[in-house]
N, C-alpha and C. Protein backbone atom coordinates (compact mmCIF):
# COMPACT_ATOMS: atom_id res chain seq x y z
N UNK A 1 92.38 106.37 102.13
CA UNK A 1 92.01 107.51 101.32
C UNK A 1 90.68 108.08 101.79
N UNK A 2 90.58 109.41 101.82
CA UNK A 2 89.22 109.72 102.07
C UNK A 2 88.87 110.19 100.63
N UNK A 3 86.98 109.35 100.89
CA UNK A 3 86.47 109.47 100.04
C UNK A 3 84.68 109.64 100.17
N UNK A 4 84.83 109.98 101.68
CA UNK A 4 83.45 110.37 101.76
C UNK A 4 83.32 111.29 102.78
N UNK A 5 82.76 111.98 103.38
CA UNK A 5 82.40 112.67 104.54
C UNK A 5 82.87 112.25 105.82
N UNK A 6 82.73 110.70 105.74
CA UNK A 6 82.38 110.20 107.10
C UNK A 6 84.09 109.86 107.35
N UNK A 7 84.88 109.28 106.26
CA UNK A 7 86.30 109.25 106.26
C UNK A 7 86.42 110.29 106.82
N UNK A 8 86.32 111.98 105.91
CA UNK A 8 87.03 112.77 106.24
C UNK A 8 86.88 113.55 107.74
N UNK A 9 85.64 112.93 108.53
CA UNK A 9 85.01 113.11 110.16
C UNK A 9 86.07 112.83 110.80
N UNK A 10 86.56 111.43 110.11
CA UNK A 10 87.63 110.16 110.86
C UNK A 10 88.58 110.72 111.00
N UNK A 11 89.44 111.18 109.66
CA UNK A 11 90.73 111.81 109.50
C UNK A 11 90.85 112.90 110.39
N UNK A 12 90.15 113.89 110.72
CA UNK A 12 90.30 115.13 111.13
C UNK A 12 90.15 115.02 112.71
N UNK A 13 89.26 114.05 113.08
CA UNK A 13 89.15 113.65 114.67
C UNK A 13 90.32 113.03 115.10
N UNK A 14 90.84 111.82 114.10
CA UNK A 14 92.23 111.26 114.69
C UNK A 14 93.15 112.40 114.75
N UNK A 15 93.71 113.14 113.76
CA UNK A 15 94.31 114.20 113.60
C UNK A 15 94.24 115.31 114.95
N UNK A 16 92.81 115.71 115.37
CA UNK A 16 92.90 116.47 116.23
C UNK A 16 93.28 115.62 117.97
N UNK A 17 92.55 114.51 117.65
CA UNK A 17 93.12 113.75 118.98
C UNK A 17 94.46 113.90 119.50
N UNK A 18 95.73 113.61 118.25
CA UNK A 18 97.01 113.55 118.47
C UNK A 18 97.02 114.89 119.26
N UNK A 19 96.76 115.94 119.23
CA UNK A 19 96.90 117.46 119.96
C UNK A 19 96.16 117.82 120.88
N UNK A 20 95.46 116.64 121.32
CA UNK A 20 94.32 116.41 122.56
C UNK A 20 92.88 116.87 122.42
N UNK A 21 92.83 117.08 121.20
CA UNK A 21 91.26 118.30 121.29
C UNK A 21 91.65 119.36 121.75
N UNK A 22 92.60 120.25 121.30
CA UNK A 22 92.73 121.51 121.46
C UNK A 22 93.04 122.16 120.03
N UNK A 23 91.56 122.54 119.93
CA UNK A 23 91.90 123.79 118.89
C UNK A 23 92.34 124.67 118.86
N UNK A 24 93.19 125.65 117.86
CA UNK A 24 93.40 126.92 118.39
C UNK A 24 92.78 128.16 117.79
N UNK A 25 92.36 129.28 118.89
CA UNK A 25 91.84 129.92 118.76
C UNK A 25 92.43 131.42 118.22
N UNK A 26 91.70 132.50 117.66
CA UNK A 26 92.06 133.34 117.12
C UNK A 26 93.13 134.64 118.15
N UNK A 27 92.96 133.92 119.24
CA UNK A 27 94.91 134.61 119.83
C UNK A 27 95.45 133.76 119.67
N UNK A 28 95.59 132.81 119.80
CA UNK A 28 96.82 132.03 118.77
C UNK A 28 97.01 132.76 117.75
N UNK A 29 96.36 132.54 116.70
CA UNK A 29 96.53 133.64 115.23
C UNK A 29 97.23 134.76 115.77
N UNK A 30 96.49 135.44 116.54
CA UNK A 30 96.99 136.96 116.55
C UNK A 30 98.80 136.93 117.45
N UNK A 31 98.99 135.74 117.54
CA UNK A 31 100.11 135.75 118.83
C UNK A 31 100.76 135.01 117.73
N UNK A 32 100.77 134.42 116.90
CA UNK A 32 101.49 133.49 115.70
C UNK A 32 102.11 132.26 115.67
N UNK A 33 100.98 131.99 117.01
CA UNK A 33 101.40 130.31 117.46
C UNK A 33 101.32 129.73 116.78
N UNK A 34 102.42 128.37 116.78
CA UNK A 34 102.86 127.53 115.33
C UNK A 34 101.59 126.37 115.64
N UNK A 35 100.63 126.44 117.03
CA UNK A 35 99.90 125.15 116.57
C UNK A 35 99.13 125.96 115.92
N UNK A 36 98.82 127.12 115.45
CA UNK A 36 97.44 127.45 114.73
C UNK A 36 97.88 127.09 113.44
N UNK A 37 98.75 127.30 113.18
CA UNK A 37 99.15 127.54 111.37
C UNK A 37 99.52 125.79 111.35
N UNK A 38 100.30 124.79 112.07
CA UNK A 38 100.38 123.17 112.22
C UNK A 38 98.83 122.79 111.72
N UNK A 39 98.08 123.46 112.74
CA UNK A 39 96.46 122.90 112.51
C UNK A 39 95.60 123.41 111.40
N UNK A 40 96.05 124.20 111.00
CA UNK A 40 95.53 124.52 109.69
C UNK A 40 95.69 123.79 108.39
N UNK A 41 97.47 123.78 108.63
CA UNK A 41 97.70 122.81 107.50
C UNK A 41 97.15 121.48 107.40
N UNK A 42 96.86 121.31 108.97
CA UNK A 42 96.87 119.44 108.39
C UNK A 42 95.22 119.46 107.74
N UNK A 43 94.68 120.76 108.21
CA UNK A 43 93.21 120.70 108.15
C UNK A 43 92.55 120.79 106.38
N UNK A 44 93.46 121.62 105.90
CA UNK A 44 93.54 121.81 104.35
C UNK A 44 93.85 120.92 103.58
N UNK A 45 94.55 120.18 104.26
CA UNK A 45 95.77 118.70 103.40
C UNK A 45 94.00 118.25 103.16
N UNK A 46 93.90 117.57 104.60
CA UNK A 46 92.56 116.52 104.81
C UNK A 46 91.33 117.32 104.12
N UNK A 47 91.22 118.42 104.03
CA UNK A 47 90.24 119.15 102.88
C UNK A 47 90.30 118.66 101.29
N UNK A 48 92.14 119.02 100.98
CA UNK A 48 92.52 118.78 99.57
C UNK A 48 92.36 117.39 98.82
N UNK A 49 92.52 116.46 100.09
CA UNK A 49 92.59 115.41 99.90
C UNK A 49 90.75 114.89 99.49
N UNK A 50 90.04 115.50 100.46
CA UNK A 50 88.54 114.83 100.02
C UNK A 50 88.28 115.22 98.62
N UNK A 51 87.95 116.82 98.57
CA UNK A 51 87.61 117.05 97.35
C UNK A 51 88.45 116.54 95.73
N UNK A 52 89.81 116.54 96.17
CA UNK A 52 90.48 116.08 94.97
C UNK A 52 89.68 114.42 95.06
N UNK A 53 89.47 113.25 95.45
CA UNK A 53 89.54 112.25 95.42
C UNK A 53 87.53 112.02 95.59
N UNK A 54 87.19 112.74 95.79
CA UNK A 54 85.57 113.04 95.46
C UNK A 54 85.14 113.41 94.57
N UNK A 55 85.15 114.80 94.12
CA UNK A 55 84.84 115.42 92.43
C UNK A 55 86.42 116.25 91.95
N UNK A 56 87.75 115.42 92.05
CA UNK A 56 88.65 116.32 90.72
C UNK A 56 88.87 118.03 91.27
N UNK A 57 89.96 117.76 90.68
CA UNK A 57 90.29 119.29 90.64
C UNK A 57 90.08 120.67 90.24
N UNK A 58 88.63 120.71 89.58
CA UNK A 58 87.91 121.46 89.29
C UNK A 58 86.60 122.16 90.27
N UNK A 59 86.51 121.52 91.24
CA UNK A 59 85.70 121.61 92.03
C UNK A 59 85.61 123.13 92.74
N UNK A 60 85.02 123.89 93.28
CA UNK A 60 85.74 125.13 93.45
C UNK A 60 86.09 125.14 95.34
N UNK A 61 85.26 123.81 96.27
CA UNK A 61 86.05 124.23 97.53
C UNK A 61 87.43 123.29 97.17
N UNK A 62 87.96 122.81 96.20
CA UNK A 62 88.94 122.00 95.99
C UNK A 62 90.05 123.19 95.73
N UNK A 63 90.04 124.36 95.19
CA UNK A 63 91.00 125.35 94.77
C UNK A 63 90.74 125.90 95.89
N UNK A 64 90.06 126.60 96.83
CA UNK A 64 90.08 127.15 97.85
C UNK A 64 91.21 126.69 98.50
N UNK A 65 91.00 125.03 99.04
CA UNK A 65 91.42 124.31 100.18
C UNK A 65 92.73 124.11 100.14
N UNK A 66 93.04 123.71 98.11
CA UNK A 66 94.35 123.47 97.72
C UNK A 66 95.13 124.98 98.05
N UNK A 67 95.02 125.80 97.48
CA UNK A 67 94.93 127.16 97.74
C UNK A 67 95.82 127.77 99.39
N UNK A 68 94.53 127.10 100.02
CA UNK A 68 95.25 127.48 101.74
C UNK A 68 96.61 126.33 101.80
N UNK A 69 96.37 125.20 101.50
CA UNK A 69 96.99 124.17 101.67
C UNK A 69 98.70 124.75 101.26
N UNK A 70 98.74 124.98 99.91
CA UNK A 70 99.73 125.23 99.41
C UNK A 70 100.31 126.86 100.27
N UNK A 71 99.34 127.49 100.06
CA UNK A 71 100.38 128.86 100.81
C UNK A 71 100.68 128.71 102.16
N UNK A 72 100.03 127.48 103.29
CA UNK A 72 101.00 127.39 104.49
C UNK A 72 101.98 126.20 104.26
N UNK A 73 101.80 125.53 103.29
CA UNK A 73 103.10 124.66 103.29
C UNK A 73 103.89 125.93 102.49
N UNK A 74 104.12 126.59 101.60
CA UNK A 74 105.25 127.40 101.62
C UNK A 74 105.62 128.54 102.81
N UNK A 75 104.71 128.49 103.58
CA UNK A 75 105.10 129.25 104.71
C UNK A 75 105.25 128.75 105.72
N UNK A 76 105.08 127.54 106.10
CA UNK A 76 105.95 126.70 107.09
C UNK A 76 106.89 125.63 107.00
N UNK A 77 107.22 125.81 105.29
CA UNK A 77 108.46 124.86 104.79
C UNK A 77 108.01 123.54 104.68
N UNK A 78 106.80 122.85 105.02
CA UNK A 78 106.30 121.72 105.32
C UNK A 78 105.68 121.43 103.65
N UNK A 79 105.90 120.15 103.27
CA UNK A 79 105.54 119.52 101.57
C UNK A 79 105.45 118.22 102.21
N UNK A 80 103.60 117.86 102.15
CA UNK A 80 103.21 116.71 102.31
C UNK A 80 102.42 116.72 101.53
N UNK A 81 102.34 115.83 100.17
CA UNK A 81 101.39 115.42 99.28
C UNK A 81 100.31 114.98 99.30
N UNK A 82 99.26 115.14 99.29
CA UNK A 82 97.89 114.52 99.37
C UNK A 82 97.78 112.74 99.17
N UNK A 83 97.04 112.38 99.90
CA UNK A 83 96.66 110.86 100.15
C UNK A 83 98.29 109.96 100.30
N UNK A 84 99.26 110.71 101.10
CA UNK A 84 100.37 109.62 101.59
C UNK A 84 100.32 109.60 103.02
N UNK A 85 99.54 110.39 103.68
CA UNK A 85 99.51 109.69 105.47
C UNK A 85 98.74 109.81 105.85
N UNK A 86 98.28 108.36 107.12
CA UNK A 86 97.25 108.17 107.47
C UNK A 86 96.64 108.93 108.14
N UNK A 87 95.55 108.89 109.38
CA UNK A 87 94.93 108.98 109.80
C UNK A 87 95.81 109.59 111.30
N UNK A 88 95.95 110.59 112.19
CA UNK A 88 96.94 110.86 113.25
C UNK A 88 97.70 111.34 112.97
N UNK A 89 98.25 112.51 112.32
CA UNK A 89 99.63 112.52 112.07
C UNK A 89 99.68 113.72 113.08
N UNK A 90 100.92 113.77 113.59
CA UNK A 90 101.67 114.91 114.47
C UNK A 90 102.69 115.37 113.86
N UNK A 91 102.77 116.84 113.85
CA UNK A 91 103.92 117.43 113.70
C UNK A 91 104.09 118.64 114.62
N UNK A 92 105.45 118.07 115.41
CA UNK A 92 105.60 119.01 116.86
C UNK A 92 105.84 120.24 116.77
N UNK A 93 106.64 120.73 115.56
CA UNK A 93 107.40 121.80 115.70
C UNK A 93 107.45 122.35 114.31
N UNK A 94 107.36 123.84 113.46
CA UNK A 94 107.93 124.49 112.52
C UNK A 94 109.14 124.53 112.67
N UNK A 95 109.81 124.39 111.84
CA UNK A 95 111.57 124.68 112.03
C UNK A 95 112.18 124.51 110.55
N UNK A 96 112.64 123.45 110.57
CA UNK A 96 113.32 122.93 109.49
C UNK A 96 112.24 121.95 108.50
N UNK A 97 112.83 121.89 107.02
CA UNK A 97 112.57 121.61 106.04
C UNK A 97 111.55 120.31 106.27
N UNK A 98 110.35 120.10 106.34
CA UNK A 98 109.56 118.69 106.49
C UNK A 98 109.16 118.43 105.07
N UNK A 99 109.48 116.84 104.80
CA UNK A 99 108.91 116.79 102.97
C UNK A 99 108.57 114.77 102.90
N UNK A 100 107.02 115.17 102.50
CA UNK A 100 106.73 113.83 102.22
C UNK A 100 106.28 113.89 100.76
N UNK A 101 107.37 112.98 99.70
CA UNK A 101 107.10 113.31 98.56
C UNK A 101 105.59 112.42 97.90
N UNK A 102 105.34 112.21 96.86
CA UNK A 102 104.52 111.15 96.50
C UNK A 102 104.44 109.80 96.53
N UNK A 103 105.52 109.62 96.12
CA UNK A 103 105.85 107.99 96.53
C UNK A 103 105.72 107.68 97.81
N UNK A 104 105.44 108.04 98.34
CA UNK A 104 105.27 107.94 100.04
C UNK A 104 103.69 106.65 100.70
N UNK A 105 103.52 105.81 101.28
CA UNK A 105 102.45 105.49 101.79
C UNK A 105 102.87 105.49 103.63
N UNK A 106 101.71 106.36 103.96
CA UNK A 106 102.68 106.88 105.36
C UNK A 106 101.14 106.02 106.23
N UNK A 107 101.53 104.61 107.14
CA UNK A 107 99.96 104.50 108.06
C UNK A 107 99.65 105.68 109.13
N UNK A 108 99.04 105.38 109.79
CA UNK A 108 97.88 106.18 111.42
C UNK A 108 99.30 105.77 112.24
N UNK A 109 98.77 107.35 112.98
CA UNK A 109 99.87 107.49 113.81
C UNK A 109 101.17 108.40 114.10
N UNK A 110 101.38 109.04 113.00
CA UNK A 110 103.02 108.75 112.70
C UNK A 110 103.05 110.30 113.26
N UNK A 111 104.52 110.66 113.54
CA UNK A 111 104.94 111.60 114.17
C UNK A 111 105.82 112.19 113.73
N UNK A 112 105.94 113.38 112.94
CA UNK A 112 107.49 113.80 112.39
C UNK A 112 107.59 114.75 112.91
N UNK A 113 108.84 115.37 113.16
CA UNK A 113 109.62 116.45 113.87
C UNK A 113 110.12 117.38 112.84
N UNK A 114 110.50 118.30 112.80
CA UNK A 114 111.54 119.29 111.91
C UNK A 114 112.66 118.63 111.27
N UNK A 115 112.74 118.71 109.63
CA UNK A 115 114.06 118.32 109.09
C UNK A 115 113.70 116.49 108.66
N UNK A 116 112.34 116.07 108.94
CA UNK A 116 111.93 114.70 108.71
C UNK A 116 112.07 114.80 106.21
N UNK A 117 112.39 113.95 105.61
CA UNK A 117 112.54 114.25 104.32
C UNK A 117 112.69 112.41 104.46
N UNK A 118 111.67 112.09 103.11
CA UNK A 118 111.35 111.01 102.39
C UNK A 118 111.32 111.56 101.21
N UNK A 119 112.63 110.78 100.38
CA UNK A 119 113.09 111.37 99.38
C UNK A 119 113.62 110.05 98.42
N UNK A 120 114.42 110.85 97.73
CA UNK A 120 115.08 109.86 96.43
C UNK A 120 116.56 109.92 96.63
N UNK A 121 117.06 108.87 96.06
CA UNK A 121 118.51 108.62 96.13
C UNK A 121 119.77 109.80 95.16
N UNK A 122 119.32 109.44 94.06
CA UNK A 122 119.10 110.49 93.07
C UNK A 122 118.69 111.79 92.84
N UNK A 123 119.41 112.79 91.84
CA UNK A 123 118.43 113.97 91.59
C UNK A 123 117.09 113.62 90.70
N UNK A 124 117.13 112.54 89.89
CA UNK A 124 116.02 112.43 88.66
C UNK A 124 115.24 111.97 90.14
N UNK A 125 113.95 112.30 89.64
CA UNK A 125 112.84 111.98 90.39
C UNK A 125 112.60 110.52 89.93
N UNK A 126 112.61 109.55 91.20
CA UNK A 126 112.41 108.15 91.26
C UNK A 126 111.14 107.53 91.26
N UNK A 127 110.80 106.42 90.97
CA UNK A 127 109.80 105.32 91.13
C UNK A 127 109.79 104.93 92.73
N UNK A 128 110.78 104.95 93.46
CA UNK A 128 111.24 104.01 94.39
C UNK A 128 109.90 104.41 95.49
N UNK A 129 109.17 103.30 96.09
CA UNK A 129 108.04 103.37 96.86
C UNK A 129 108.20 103.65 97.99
N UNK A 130 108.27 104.11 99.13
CA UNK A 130 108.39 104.21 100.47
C UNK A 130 107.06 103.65 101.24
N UNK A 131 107.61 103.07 101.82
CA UNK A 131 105.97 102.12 102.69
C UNK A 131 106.34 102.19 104.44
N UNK A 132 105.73 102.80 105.20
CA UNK A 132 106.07 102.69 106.61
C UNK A 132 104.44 102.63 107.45
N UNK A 133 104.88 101.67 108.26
CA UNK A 133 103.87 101.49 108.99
C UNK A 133 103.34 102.58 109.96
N UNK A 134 102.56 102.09 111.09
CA UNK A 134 101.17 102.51 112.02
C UNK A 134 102.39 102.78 113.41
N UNK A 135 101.76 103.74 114.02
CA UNK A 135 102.42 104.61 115.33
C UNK A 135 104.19 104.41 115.04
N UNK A 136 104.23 105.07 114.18
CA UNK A 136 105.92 105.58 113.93
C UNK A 136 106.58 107.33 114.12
N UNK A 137 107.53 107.30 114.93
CA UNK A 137 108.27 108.44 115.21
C UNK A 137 109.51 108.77 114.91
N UNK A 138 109.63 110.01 113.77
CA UNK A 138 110.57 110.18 113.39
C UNK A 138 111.24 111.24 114.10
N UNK A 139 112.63 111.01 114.23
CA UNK A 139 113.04 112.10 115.39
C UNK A 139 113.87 113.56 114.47
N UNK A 140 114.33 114.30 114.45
CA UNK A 140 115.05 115.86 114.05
C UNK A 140 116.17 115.22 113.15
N UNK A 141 115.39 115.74 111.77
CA UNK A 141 116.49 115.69 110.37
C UNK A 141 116.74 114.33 110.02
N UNK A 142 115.90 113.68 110.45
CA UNK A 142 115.66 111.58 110.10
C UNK A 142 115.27 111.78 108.06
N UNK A 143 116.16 111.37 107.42
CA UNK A 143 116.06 110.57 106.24
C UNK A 143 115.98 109.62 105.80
N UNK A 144 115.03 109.50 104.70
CA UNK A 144 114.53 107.53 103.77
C UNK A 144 114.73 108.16 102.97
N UNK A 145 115.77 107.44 101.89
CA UNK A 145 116.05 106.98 100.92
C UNK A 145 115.91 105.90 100.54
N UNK A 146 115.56 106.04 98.86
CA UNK A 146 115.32 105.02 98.75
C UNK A 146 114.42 104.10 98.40
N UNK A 147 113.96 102.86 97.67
CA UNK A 147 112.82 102.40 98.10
C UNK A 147 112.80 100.98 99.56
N UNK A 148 112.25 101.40 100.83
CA UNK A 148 112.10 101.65 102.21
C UNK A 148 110.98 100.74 102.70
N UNK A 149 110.76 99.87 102.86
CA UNK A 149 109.96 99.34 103.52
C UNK A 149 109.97 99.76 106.06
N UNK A 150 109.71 100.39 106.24
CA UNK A 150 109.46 100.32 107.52
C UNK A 150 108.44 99.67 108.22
N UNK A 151 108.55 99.13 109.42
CA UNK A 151 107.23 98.19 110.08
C UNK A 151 106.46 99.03 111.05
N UNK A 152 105.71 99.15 111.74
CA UNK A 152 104.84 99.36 112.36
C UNK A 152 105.95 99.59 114.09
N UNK A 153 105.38 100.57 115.06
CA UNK A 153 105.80 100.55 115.78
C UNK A 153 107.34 101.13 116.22
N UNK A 154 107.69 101.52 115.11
CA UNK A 154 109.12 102.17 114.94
C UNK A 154 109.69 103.56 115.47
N UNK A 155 111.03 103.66 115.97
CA UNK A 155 111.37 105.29 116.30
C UNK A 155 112.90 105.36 115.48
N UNK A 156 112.39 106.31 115.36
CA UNK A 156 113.92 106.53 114.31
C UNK A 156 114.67 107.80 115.22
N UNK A 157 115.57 107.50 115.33
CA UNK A 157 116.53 108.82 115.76
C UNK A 157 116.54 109.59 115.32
N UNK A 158 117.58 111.10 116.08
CA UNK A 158 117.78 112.32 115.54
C UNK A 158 118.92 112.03 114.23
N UNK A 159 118.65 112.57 113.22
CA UNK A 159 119.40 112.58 111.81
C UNK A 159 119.91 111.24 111.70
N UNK A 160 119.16 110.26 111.60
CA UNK A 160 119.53 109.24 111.22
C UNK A 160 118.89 109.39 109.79
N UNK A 161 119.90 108.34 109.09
CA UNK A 161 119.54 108.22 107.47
C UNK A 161 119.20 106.44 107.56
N UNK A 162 117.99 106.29 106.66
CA UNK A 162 117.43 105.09 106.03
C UNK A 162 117.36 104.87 104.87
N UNK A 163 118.54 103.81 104.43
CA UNK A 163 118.35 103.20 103.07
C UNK A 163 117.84 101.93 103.39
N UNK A 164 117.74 101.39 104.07
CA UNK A 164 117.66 99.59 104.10
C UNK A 164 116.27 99.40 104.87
N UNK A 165 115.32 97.98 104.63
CA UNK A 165 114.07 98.00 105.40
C UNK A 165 114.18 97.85 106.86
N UNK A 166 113.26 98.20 107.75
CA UNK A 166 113.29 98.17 108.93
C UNK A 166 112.00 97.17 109.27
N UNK A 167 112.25 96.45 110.15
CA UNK A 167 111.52 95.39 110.92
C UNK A 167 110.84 95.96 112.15
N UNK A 168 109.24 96.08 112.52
CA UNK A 168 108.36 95.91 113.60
C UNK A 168 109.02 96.43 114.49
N UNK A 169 108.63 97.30 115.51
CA UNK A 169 109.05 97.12 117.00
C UNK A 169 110.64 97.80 116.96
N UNK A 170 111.58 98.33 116.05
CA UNK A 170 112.58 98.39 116.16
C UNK A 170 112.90 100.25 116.14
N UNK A 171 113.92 100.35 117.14
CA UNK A 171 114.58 101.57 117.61
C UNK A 171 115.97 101.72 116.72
N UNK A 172 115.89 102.67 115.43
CA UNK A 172 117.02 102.90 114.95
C UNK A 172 117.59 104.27 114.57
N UNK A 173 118.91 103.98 114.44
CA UNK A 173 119.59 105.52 114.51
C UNK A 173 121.07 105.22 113.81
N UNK A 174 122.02 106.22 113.41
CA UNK A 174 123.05 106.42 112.87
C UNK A 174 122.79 106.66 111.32
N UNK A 175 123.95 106.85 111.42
CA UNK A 175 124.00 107.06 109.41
C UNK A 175 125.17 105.49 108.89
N UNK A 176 124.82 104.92 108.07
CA UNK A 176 123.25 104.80 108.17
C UNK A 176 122.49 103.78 109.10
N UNK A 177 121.61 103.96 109.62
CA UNK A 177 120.62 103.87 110.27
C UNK A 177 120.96 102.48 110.11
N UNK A 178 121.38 101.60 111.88
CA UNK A 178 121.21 100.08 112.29
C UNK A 178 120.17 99.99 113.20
N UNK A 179 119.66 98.34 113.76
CA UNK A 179 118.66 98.95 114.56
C UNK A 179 119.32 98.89 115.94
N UNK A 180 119.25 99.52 116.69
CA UNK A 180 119.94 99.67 118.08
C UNK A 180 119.29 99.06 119.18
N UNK A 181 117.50 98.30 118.98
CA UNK A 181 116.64 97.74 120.10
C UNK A 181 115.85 97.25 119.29
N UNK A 182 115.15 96.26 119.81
CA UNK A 182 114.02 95.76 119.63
C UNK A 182 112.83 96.22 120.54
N UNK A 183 112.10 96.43 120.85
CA UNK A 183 111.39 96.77 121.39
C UNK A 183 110.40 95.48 122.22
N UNK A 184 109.79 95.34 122.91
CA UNK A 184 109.87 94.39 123.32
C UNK A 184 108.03 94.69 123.83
C-alpha cells in the first residue's frame, strides 16, 4: 500500500521501469497514442491510491486524481481498483474490457493484456478473495473466477479461464485452465 511519498516514488518508478523510462510526450497526446493515456492511468490510480490511504477522500488533490483516474478508466474500458496491484504493472494494449475488481490482491510485476477480468462466479457480488503472486502474465481475455489463489512466476494463456489454485512457476491455459509446464 502506499502510504507515504517515498512508497509512492517506488510505485511510480517500478511502474515506469516496466515501459523502460519512456515517458510520453505531448505528440503522443496530440497523435492519441495509447501509451500516453496507459501512462496516465496508471499514474492517477498510484495518485488515488496515496491520497485516499494518506488523508481520505476529502482531500482536494484526492478528487482531482480520482477524477482523472475515473474518466480514463471509462475511456479506455480499463477498472482497476485502488490498492489491489503491486508495484510494476504493465498493460500492453487498449482494446478489450480490462477489470480488476476489489477483492483482488495483485503482487509486483504483473502484466495484463486486453480482455484480462478477475471476477465473481456469480451475478451477486462475492466475498471470494483472489490472491496472485509477483512477475505474472496474463495473456488476451484470461479469466479468475472465483476465490483463486495463484503463485508467483506464472503465465496464463490466451482466454484461458481460472477457477482452481495455481502453483509457482506454472504455464497454464484452456478452459478451464490445466497447467500445461512447469517451468523450470
Amino acid at each position: 500500500m502506499i502510504q507515504s511519498k517515498k512508497d509512492l516514488k517506488y510505485y511510480l518508478t517500478a511502474d515506469s521501469a516496466r515501459y523502460n523510462n519512456q515517458i510520453p510526450n505531448i505528440l503522443d497526446f496530440i497523435l492519441h497514442n495509447e501509451k500516453w493515456y496507459i501512462y496516465h492511468y496508471v499514474r492517477h490510480l498510484r495518485y488515488t491510491e496515496y491520497y485516499l490511504n494518506r488523508y481520505g477522500r476529502k482531500h482536494p488533490l484526492f478528487l482531482w486524481h480520482f477524477f482523472r483516474y475515473k474518466r480514463l478508466s471509462f475511456k479506455l474500458r480499463i477498472t482497476i481498483y485502488p490498492n489491489t496491484i503491486g508495484p510494476g504493472i504493465r498493460i500492453y494494449h487498449i482494446g478489450d474490457f480490462i477489470h480488476v475488481g476489489p477483492q483482488c490482491s495483485i503482487g509486483s510485476q504483473c502484466t495484463l493484456l486486453p480482455g484480462v477480468v478477475f471476477g465473481n462466479k456469480h451475478e451477486q457480488e462475492s466475498k471470494d478473495i483472489i490472491v496472485v503472486g509477483n512477475n505474472c502474465y496474463f495473456g488476451l481475455g484470461a479469466k479468475i473466477f472465483g476465490s483463486v489463489n495463484i503463485g508467483d512466476n506464472v503465465t496464463v494463456g490466451a482466454n484461458s479461464v481460472i477457477t482452481k489454485n495455481i502453483p509457482n512457476n506454472a504455464i497454464v491455459g484452456g478452459i478451464p485452465a490445466r497447467i500445461l509446464k512447469i517451468k523450470e
